[in-house]
Protein backbone atom coordinates (compact mmCIF):
# COMPACT_ATOMS: atom_id res chain seq x y z
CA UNK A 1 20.13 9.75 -7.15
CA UNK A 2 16.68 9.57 -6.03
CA UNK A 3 15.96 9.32 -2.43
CA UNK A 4 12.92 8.52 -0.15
CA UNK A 5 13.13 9.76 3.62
CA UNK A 6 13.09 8.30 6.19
CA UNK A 7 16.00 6.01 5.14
CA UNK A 8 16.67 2.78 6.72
CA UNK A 9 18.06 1.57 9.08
CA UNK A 10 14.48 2.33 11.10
CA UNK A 11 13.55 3.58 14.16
CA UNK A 12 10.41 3.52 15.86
CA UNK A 13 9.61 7.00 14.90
CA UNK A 14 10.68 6.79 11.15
CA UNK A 15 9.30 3.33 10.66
CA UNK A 16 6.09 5.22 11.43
CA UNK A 17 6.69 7.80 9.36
CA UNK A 18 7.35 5.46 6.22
CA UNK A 19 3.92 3.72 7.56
CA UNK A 20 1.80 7.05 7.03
CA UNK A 21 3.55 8.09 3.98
CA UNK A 22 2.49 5.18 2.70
CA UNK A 23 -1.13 4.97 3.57
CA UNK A 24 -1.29 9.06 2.37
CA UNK A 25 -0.27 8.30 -0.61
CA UNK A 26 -2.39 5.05 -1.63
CA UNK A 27 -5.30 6.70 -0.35
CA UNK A 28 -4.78 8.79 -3.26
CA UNK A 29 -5.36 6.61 -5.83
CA UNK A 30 -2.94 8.10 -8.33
CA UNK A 31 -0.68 5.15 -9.43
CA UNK A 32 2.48 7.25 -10.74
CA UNK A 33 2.73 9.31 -7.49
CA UNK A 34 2.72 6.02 -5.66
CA UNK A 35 4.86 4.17 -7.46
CA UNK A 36 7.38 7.07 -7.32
CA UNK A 37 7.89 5.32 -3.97
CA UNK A 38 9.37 2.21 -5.19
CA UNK A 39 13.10 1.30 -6.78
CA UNK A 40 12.69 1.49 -10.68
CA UNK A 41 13.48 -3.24 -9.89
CA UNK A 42 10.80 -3.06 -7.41
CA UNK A 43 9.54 -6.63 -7.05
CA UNK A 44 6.20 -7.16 -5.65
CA UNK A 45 4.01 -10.00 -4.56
CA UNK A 46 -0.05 -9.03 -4.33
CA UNK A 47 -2.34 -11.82 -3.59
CA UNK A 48 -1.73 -13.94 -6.89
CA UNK A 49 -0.31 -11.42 -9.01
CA UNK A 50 3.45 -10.61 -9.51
CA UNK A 51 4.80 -6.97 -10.34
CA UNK A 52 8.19 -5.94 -11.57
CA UNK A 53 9.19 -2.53 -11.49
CA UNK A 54 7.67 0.95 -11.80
CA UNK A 55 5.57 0.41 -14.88
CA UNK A 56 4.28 -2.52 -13.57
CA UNK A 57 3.45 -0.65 -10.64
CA UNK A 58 1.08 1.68 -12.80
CA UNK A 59 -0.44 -0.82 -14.92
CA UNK A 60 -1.24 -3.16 -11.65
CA UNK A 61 -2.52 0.03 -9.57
CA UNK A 62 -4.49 1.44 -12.53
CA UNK A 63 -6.41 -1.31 -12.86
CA UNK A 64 -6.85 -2.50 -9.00
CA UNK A 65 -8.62 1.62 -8.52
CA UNK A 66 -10.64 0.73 -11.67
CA UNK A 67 -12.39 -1.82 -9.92
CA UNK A 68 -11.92 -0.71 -6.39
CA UNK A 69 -14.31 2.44 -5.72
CA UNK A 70 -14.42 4.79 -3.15
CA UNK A 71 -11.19 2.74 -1.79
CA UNK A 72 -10.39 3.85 1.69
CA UNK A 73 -6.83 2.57 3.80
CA UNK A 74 -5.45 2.66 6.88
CA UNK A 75 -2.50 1.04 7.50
CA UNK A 76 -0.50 0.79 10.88
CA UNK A 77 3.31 -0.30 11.66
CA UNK A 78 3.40 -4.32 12.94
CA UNK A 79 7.13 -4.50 13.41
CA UNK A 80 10.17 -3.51 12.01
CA UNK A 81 13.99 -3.90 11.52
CA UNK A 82 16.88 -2.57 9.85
CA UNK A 83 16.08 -2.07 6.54
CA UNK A 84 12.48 -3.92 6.74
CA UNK A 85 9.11 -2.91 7.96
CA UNK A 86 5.91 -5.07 8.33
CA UNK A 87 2.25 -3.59 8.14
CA UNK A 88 -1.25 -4.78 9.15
CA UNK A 89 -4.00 -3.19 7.09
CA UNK A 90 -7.25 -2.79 6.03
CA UNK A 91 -9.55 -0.64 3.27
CA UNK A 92 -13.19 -0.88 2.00
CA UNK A 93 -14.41 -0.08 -1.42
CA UNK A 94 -17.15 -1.60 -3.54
CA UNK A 95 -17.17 -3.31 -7.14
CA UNK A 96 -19.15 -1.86 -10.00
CA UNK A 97 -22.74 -3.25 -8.64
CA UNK A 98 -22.36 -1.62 -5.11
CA UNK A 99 -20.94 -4.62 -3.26
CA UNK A 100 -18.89 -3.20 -0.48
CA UNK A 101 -15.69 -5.19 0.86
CA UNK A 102 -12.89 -4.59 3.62
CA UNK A 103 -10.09 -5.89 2.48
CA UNK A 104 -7.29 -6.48 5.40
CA UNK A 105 -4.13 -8.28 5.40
CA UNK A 106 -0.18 -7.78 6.10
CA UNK A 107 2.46 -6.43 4.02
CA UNK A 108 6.68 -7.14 4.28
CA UNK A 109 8.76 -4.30 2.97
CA UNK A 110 11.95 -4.03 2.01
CA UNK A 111 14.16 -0.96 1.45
CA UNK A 112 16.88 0.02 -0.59
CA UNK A 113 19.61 2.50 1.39
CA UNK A 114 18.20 5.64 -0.43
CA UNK A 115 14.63 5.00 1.18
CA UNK A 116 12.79 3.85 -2.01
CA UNK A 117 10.69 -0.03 -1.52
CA UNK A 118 12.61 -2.51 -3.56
CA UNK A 119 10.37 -5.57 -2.38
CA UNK A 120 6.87 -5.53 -1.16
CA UNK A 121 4.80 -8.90 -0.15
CA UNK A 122 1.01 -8.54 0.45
CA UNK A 123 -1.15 -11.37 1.86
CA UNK A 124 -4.95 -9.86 1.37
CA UNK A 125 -7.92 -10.88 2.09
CA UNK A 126 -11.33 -9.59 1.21
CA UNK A 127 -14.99 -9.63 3.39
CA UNK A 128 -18.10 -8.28 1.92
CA UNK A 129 -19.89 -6.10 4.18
CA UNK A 130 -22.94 -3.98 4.09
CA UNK A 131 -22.81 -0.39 3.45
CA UNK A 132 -23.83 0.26 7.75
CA UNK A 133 -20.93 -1.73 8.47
CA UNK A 134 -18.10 0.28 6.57
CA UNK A 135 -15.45 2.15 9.26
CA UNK A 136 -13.87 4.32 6.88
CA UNK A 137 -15.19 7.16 5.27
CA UNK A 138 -13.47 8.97 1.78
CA UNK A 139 -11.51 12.07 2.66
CA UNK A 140 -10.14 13.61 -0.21
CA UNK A 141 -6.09 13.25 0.78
């Protein structure tokens, strides 16, 4: 059976381990590692769009990193209980014609008992900026 530590229920310390896991792997824009993260049911909720399961996973993050350049996270622990964790978060990339945006919102997990996200809800919302503005820099993760 596959399993994803550190498995609810959360403490402090593990719900902020399951927080930087997270942001690591996103910030490596490879959508079948991250989605390796997720039950093979996962339901999902991003802005508008609905997900379900794995393979949506990859089709929904290869085409959000196809759009998204130079995307950049960060991603810290609001609150958390049980079996649930909530995140506050923001990234910057730019579209295709150099736009840059930071894109910042909240996210509600849920996990299953073997540590894998079986439901993840994502408010978002996105703020052009200028190039001078941008706090994150890429780091190859």
């Amino acid at each position: 059976m596959e399993s994803r530590p550190p498995l609810p229920p959360f403490t402090l310390e593990t719900a902020t381990k399951k927080v930087q896991a997270a942001e690591d792997a996103w910030n490596t824009r490879d959508p079948v590692r991250v989605s390796l993260a997720y039950t093979p049911d996962t339901e999902w909720r991003n802005r508008a769009d609905f997900v379900n399961g794995r393979e949506q996973v990859v089709q929904f993050l290869t085409r959000k990193w196809e759009r998204e350049h130079d995307y950049r996270l960060k991603k810290s622990l609001w609150a958390f209980m049980d079996n649930r964790i909530a995140v506050r978060f923001e990234y910057e990339w730019h579209d295709a014609a150099g736009q840059w945006f930071r894109s910042h919102g909240n996210e509600n997990w849920e996990f299953a008992e073997n540590g894998l996200m079986q439901r993840r809800f994502a408010s978002i919302n996105d703020q052009p900026i200028a190039e001078s503005e941008r706090k994150f820099r890429w780091e190859r993760v």
